[in-house]
PDB file of N, CA and C in Angstrom:
ATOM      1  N   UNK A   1      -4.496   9.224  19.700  1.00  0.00           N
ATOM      2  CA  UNK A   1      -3.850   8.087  19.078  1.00  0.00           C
ATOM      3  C   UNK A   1      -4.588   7.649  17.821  1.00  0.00           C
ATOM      4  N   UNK A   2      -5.582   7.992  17.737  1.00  0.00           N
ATOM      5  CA  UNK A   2      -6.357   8.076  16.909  1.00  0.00           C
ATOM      6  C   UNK A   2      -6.001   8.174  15.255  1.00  0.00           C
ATOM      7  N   UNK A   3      -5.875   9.488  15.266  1.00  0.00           N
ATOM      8  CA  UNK A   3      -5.479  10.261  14.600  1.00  0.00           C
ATOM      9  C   UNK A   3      -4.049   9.368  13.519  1.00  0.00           C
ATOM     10  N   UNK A   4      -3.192   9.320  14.445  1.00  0.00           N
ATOM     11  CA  UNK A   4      -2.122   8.549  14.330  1.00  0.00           C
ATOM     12  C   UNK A   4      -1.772   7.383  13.448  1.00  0.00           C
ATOM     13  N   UNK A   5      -2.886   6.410  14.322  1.00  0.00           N
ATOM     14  CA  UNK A   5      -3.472   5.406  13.225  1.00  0.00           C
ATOM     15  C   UNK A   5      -3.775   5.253  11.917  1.00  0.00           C
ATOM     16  N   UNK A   6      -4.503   6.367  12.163  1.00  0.00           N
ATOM     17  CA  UNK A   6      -5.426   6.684  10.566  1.00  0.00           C
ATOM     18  C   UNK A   6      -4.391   7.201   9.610  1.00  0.00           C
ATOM     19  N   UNK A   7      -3.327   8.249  10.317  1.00  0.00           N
ATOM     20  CA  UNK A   7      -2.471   8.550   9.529  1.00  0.00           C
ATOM     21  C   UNK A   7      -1.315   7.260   8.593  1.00  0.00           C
ATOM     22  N   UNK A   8      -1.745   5.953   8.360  1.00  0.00           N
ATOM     23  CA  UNK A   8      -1.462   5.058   8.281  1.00  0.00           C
ATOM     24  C   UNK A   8      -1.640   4.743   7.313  1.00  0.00           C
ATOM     25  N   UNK A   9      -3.138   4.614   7.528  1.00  0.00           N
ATOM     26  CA  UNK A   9      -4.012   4.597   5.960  1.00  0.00           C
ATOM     27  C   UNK A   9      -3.940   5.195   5.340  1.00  0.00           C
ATOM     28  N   UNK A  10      -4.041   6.284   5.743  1.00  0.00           N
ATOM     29  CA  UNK A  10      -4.179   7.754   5.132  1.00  0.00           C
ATOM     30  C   UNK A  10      -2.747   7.803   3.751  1.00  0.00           C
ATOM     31  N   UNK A  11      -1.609   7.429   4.592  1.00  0.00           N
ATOM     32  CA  UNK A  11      -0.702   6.971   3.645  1.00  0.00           C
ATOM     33  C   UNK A  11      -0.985   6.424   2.403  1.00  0.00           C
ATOM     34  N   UNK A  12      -0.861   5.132   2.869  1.00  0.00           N
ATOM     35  CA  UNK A  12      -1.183   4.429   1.571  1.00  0.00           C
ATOM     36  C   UNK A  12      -2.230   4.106   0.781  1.00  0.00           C
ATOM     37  N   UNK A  13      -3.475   5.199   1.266  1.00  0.00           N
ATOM     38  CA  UNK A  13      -4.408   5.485   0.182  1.00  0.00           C
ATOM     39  C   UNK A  13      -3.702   6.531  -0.778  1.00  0.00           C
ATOM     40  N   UNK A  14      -3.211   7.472   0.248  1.00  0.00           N
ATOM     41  CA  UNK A  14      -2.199   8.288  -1.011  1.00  0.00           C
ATOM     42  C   UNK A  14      -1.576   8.428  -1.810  1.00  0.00           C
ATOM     43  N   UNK A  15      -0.684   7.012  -1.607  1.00  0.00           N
ATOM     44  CA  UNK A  15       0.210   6.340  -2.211  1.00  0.00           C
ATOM     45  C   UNK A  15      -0.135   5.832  -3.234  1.00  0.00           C
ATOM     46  N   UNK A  16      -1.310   5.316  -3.313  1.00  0.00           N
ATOM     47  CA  UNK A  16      -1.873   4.236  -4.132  1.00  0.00           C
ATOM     48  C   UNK A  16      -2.551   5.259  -4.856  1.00  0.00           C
ATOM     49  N   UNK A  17      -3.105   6.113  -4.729  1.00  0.00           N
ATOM     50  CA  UNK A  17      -3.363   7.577  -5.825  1.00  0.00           C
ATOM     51  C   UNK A  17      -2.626   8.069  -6.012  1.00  0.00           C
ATOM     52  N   UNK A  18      -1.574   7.919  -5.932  1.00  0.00           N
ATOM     53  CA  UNK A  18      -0.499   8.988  -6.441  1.00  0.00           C
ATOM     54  C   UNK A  18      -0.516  10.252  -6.219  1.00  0.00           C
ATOM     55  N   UNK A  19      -1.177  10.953  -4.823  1.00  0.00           N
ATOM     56  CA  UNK A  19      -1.039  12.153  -4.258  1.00  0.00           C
ATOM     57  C   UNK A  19      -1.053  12.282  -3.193  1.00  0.00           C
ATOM     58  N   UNK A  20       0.092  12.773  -2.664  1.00  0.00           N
ATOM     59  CA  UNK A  20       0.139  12.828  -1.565  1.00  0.00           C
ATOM     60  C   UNK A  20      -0.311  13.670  -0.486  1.00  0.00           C
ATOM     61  N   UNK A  21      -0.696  14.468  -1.225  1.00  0.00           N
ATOM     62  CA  UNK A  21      -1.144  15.805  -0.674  1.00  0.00           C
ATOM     63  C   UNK A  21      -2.133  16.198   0.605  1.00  0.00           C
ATOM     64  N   UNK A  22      -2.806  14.712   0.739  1.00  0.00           N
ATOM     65  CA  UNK A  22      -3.896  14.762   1.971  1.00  0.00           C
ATOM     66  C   UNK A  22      -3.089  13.956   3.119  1.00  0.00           C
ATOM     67  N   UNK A  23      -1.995  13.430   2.602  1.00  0.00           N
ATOM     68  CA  UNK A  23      -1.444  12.875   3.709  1.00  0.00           C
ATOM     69  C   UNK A  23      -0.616  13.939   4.379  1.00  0.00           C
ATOM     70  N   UNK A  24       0.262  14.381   3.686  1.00  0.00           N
ATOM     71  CA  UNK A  24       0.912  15.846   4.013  1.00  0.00           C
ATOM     72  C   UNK A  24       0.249  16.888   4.755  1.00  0.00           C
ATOM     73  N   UNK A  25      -0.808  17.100   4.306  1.00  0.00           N
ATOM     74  CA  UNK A  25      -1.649  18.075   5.224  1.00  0.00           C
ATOM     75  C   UNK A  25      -1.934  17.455   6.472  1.00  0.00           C
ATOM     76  N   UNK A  26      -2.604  16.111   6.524  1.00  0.00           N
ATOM     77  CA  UNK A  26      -3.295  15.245   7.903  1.00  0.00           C
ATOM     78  C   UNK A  26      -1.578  15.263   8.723  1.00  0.00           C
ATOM     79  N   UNK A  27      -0.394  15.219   7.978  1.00  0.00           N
ATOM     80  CA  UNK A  27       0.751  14.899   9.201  1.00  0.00           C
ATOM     81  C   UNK A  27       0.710  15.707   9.693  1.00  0.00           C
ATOM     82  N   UNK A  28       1.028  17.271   8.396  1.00  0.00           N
ATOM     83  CA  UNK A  28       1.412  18.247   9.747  1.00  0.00           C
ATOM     84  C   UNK A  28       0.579  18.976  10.549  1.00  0.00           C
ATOM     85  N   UNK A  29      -0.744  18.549  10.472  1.00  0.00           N
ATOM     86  CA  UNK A  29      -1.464  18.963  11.617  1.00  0.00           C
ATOM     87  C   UNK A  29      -1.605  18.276  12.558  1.00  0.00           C
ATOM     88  N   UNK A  30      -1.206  16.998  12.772  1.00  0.00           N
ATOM     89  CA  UNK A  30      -0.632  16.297  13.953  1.00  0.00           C
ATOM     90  C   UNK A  30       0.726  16.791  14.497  1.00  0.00           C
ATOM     91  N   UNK A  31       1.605  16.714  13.753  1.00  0.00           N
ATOM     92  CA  UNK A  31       3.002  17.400  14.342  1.00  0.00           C
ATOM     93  C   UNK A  31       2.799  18.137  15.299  1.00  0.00           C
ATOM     94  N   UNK A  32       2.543  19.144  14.433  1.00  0.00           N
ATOM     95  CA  UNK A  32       1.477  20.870  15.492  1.00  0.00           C
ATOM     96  C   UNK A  32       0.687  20.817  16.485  1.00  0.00           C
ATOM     97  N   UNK A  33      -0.192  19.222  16.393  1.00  0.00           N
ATOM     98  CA  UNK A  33      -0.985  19.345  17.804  1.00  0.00           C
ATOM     99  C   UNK A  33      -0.022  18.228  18.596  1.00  0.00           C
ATOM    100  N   UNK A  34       0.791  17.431  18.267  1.00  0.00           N
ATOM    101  CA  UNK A  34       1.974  16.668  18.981  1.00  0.00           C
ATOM    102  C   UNK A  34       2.994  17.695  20.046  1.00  0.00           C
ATOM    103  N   UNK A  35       3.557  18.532  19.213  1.00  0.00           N
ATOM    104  CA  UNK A  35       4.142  19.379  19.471  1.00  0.00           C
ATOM    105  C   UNK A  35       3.865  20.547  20.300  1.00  0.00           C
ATOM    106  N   UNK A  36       2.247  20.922  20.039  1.00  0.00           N
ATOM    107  CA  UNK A  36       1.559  21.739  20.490  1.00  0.00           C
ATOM    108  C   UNK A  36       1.274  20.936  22.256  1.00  0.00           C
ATOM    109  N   UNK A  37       0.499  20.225  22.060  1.00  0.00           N
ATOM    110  CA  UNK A  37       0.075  19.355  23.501  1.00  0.00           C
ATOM    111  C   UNK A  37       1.747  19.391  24.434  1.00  0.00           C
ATOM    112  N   UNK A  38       2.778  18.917  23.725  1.00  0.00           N
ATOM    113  CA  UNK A  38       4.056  18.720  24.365  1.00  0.00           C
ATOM    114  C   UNK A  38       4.455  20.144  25.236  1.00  0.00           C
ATOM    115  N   UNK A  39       4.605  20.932  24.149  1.00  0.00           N
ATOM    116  CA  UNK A  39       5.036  22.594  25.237  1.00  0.00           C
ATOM    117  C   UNK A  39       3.493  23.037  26.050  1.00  0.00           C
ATOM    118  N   UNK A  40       2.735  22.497  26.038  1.00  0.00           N
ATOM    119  CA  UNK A  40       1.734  22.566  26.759  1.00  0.00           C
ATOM    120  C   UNK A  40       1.984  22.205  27.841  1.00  0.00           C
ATOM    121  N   UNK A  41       2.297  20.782  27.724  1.00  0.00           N
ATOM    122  CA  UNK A  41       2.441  20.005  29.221  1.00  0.00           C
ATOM    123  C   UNK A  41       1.071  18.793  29.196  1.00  0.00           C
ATOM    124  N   UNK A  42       0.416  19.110  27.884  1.00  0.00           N
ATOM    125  CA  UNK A  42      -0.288  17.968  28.239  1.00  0.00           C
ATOM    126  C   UNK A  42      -0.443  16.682  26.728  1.00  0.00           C
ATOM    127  N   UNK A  43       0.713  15.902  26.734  1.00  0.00           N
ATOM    128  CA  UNK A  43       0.800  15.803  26.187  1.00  0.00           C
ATOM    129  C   UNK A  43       1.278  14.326  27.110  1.00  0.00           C
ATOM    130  N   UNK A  44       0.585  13.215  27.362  1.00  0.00           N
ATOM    131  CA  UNK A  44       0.957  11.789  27.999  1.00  0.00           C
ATOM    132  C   UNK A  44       1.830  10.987  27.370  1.00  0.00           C
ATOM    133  N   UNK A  45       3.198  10.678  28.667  1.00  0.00           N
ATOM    134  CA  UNK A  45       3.985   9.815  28.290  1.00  0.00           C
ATOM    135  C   UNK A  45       3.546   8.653  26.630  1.00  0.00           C
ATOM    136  N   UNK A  46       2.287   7.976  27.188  1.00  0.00           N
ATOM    137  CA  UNK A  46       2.044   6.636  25.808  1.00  0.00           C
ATOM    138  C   UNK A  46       1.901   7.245  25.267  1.00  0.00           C
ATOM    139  N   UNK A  47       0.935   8.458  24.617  1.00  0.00           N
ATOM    140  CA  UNK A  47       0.895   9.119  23.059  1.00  0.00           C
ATOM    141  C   UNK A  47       2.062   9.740  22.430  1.00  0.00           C
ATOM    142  N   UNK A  48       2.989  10.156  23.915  1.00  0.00           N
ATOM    143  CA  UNK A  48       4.058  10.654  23.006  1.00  0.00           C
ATOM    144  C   UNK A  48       4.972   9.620  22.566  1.00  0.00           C
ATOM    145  N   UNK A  49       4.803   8.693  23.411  1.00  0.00           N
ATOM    146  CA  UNK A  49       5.695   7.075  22.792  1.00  0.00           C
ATOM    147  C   UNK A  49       5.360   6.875  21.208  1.00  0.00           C
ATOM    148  N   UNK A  50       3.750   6.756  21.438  1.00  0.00           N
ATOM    149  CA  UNK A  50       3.429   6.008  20.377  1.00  0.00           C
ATOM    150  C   UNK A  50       3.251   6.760  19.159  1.00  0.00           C
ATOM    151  N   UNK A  51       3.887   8.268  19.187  1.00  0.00           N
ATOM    152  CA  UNK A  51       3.723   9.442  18.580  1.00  0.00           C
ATOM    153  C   UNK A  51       5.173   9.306  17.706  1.00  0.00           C
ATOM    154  N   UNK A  52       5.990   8.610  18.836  1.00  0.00           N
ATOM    155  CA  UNK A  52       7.426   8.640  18.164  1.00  0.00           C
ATOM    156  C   UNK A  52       7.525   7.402  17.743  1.00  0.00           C
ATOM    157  N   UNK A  53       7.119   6.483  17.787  1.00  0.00           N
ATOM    158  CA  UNK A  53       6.943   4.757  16.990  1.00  0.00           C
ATOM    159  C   UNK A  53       6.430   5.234  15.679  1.00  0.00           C
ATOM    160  N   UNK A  54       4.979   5.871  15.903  1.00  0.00           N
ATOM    161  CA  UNK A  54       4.557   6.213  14.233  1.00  0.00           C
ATOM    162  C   UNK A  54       5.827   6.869  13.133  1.00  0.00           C
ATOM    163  N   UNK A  55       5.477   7.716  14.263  1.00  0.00           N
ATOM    164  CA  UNK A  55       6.892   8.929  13.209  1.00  0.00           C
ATOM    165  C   UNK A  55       7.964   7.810  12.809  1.00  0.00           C
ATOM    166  N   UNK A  56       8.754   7.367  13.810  1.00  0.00           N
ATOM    167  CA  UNK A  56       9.359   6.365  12.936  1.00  0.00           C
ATOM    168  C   UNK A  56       9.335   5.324  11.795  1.00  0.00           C
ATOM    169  N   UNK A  57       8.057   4.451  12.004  1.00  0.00           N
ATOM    170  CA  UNK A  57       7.569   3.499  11.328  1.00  0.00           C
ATOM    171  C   UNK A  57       7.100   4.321   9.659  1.00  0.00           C
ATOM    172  N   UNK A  58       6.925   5.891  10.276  1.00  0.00           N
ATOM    173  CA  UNK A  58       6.308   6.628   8.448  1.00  0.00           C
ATOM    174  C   UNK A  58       8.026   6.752   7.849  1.00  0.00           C
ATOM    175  N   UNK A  59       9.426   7.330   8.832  1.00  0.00           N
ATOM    176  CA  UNK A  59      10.258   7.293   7.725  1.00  0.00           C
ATOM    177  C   UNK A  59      10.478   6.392   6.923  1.00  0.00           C
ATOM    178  N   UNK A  60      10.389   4.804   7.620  1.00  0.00           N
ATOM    179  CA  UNK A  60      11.091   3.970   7.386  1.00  0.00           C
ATOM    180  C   UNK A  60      10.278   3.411   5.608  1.00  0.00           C
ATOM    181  N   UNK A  61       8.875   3.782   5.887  1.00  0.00           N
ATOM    182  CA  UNK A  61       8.045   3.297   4.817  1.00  0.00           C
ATOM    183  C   UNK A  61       8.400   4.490   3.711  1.00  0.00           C
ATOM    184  N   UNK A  62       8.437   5.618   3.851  1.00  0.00           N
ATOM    185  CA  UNK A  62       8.892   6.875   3.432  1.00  0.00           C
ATOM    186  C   UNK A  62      10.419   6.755   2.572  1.00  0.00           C
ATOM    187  N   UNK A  63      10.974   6.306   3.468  1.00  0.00           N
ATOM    188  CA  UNK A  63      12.680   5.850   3.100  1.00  0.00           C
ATOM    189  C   UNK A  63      12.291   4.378   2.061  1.00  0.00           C
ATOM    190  N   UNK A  64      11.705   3.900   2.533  1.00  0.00           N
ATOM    191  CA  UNK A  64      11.419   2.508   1.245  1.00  0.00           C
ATOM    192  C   UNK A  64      11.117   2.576   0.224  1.00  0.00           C
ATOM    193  N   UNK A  65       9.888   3.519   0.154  1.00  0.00           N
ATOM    194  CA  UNK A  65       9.164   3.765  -0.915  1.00  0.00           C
ATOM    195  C   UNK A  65       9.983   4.591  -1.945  1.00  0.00           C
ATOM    196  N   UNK A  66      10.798   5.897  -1.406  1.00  0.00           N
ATOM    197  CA  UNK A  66      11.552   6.179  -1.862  1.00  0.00           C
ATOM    198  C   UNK A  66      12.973   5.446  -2.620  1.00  0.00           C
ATOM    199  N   UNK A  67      13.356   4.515  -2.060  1.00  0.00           N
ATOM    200  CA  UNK A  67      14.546   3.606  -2.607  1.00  0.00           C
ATOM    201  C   UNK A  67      13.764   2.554  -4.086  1.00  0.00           C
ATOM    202  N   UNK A  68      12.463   1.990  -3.596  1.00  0.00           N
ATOM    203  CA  UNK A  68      12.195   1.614  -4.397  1.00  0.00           C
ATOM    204  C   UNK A  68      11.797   2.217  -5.582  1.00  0.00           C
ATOM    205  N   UNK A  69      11.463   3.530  -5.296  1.00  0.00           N
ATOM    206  CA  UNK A  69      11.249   4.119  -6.560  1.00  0.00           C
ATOM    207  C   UNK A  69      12.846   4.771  -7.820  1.00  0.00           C
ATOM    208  N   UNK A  70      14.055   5.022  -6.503  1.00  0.00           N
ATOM    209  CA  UNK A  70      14.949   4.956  -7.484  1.00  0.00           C
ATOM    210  C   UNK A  70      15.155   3.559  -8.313  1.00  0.00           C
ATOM    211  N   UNK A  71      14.698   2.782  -7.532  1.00  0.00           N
ATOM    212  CA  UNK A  71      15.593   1.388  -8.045  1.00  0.00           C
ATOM    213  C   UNK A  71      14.943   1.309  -9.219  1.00  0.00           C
ATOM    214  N   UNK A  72      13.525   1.619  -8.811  1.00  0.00           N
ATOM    215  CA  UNK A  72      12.607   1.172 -10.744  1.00  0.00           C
ATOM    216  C   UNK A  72      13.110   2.530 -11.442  1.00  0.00           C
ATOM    217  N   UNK A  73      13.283   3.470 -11.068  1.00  0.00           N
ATOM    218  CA  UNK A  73      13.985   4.475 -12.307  1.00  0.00           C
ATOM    219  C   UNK A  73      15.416   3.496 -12.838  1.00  0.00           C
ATOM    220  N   UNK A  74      16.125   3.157 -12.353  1.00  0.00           N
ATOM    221  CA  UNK A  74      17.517   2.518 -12.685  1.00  0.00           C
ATOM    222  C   UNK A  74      16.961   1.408 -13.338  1.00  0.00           C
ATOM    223  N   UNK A  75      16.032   0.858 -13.301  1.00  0.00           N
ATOM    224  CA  UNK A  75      15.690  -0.966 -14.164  1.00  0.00           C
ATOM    225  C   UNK A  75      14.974  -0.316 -15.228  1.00  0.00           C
ATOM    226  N   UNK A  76      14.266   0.794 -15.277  1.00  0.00           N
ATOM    227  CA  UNK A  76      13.825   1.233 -16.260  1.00  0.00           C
ATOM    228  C   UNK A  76      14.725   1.973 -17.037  1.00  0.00           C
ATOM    229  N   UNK A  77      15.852   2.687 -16.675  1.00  0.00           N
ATOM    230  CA  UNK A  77      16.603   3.117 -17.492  1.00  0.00           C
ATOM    231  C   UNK A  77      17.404   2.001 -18.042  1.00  0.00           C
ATOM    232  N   UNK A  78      18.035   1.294 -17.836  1.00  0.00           N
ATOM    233  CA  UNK A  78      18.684   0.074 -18.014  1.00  0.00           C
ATOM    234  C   UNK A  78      17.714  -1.037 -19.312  1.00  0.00           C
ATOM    235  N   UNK A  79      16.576  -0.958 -19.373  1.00  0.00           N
ATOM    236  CA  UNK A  79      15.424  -1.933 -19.957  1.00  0.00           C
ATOM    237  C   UNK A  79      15.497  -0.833 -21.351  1.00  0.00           C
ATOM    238  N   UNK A  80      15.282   0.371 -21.010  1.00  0.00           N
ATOM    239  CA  UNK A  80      15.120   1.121 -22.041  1.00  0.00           C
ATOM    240  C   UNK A  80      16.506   1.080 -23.077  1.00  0.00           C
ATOM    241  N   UNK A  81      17.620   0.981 -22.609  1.00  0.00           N
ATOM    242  CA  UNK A  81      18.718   1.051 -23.112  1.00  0.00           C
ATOM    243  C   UNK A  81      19.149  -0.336 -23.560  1.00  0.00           C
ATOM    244  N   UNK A  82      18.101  -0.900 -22.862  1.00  0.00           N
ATOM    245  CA  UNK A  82      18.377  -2.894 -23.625  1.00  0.00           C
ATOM    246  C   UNK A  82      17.816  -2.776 -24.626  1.00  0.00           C
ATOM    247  N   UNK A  83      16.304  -2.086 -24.669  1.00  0.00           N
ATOM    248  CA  UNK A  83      15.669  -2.115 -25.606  1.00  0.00           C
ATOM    249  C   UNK A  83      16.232  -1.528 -27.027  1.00  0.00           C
ATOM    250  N   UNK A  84      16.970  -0.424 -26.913  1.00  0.00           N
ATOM    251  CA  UNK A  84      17.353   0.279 -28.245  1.00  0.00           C
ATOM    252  C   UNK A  84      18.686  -0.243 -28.618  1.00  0.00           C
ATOM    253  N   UNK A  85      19.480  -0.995 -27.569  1.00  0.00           N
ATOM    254  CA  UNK A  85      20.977  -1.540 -27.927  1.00  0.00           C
ATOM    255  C   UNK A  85      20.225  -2.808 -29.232  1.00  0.00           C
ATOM    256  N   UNK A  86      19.494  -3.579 -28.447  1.00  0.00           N
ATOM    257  CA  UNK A  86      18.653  -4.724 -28.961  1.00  0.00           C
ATOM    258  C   UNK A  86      18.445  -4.299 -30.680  1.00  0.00           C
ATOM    259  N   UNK A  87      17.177  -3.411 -30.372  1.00  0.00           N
ATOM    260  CA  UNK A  87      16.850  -3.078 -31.636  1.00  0.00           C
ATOM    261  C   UNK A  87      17.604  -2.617 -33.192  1.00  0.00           C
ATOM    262  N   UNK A  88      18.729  -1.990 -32.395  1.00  0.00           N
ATOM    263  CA  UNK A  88      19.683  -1.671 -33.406  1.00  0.00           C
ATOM    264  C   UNK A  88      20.429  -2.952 -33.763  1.00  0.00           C
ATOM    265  N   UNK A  89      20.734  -3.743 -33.114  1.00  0.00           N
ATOM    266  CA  UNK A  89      21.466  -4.827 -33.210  1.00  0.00           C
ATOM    267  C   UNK A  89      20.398  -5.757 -34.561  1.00  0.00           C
ATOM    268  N   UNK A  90      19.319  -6.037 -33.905  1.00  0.00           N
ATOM    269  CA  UNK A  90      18.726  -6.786 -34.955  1.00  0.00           C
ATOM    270  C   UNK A  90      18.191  -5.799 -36.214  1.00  0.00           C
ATOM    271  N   UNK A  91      18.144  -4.708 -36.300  1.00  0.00           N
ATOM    272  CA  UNK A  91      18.012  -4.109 -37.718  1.00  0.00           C
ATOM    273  C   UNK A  91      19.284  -4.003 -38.038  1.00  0.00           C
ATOM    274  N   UNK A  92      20.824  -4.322 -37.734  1.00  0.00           N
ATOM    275  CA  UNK A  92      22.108  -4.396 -38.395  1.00  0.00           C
ATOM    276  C   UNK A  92      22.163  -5.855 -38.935  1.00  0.00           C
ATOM    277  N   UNK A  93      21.465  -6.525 -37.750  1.00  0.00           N
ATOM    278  CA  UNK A  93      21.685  -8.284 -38.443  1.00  0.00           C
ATOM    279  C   UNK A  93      20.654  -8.514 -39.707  1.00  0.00           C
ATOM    280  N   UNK A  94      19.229  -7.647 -39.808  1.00  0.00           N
ATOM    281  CA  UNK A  94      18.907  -7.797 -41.234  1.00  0.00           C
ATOM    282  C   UNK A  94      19.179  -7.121 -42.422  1.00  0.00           C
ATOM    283  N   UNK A  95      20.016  -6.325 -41.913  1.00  0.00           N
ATOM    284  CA  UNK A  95      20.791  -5.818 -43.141  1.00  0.00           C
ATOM    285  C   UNK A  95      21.651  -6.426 -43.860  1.00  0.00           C
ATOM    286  N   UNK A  96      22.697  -6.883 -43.008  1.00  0.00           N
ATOM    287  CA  UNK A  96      23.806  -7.881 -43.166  1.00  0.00           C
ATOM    288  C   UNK A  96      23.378  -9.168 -43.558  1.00  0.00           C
ATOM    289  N   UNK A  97      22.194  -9.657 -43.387  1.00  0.00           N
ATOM    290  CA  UNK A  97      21.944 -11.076 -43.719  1.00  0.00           C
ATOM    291  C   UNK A  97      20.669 -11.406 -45.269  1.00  0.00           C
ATOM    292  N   UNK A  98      20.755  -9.602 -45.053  1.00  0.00           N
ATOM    293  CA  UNK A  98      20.007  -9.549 -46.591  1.00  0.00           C
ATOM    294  C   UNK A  98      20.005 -10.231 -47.481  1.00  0.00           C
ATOM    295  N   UNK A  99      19.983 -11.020 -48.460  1.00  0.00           N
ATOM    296  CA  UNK A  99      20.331 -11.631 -49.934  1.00  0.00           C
ATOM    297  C   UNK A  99      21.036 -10.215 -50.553  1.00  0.00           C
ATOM    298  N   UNK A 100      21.927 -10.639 -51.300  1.00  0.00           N
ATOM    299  CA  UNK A 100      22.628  -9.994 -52.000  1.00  0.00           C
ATOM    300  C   UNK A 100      22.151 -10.193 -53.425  1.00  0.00           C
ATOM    301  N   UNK A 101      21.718  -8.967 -54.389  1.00  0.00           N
ATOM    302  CA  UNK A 101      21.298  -9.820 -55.945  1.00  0.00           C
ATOM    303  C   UNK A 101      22.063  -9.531 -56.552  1.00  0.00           C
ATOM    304  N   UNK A 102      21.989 -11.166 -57.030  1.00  0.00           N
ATOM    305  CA  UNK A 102      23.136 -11.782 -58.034  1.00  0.00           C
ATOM    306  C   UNK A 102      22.694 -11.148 -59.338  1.00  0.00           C
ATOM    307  N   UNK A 103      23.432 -11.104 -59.737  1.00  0.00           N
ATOM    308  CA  UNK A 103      23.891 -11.008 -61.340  1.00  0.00           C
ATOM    309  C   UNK A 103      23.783 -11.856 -61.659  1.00  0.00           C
ATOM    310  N   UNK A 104      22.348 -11.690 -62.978  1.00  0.00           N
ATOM    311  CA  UNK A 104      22.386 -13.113 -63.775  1.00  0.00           C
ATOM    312  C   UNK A 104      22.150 -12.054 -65.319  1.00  0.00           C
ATOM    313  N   UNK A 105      22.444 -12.975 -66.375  1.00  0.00           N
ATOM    314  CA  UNK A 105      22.451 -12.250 -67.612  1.00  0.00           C
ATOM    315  C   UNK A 105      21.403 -12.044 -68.360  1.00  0.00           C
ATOM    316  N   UNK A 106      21.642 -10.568 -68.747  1.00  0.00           N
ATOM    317  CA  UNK A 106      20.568 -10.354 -69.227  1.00  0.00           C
ATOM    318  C   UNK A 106      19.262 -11.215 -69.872  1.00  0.00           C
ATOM    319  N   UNK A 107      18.386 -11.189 -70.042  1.00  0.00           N
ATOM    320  CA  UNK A 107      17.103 -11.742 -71.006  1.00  0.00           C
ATOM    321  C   UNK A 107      18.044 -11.699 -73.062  1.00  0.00           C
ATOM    322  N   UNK A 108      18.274 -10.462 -72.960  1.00  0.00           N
ATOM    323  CA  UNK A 108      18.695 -10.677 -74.234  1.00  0.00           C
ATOM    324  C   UNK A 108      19.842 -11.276 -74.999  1.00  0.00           C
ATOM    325  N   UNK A 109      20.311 -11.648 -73.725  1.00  0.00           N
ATOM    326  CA  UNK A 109      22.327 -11.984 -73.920  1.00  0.00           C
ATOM    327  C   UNK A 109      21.950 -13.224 -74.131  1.00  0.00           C
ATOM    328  N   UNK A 110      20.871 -13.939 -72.815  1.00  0.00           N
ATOM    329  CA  UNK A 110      20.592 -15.366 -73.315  1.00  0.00           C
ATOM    330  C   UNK A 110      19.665 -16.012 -73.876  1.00  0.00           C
ATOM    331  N   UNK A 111      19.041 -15.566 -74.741  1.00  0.00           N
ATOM    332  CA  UNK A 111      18.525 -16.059 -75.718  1.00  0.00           C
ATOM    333  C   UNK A 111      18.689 -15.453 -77.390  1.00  0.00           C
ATOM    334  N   UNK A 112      20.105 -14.699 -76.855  1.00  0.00           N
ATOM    335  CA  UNK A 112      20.234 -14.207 -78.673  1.00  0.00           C
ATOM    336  C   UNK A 112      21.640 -15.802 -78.995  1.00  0.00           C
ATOM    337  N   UNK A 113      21.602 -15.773 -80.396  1.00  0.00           N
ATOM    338  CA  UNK A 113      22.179 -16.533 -80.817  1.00  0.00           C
ATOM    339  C   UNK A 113      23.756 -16.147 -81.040  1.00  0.00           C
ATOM    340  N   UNK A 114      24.786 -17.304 -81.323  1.00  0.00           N
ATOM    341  CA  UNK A 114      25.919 -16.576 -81.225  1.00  0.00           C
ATOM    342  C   UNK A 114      26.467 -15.992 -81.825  1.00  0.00           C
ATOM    343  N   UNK A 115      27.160 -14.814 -81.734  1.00  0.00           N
ATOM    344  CA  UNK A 115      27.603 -14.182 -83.505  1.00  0.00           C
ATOM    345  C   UNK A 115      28.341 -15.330 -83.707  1.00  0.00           C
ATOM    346  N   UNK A 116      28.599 -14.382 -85.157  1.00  0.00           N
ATOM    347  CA  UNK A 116      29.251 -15.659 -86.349  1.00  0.00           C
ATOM    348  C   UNK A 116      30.562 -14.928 -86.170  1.00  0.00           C
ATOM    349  N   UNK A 117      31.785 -14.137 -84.998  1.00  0.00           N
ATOM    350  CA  UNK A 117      32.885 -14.572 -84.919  1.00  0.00           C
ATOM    351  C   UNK A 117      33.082 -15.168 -84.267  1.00  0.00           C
ATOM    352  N   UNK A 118      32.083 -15.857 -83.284  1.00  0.00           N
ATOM    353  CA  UNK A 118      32.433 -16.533 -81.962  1.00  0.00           C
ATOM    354  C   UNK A 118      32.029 -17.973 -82.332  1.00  0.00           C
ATOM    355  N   UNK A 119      31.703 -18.594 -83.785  1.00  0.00           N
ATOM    356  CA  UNK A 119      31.697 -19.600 -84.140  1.00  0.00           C
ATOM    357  C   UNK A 119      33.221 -20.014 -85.206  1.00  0.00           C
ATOM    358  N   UNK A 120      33.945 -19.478 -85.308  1.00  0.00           N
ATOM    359  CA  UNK A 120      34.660 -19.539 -85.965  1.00  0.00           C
ATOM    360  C   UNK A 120      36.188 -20.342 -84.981  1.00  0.00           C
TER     361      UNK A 120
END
């Protein structure tokens, strides 16, 4: 039962490193000696109870961990696609809200004097 336990921790130290790989190995060599002890015959009613509580209690964390990790792929895809809808939006609104330059007259138009048909 031991074993079992630890396989617990063992989890979510894994988890929390991001490899799973020692947990994977520590299960299925329990399976094998679960399984193994069982066609044996020696394999006691409580360990095999509490053999099948674990096993359960790992899908369920297994099945969670998993859902939660689609769900943050989907909020992250979704955030990412806010982000660039966003961005485009406000580099269209400073385009559009640019100043426009006016036309004003030349330097030389206004300060030359007026011809002499336009005084007439």
């Amino acid at each position: 039962m031991g074993r079992l336990v630890a396989s617990i921790d063992t989890f979510f130290d894994c988890l929390r490193s991001a490899d799973m790989d020692n947990f994977t190995y520590d299960w299925k060599g329990i399976v094998e000696d679960c399984v193994g002890s069982q066609h044996a015959g020696s394999l006691d009613s409580d360990t095999s109870s509490f053999a099948l509580g674990v096993s359960g209690s790992m899908e369920l964390l297994c099945d969670a961990f998993l859902n939660l990790e689609v769900k943050a792929g989907v909020i992250s895809a979704q955030l990412s696609e806010k982000l660039v809808t966003e961005s485009c939006e406000n580099q269209l609104h400073r385009h559009s809200s640019a100043p426009t330059p006016s036309r004003s007259p030349s330097p030389s138009r206004a300060t030359r004097s007026p011809s002499p048909s336009s005084q007439l």
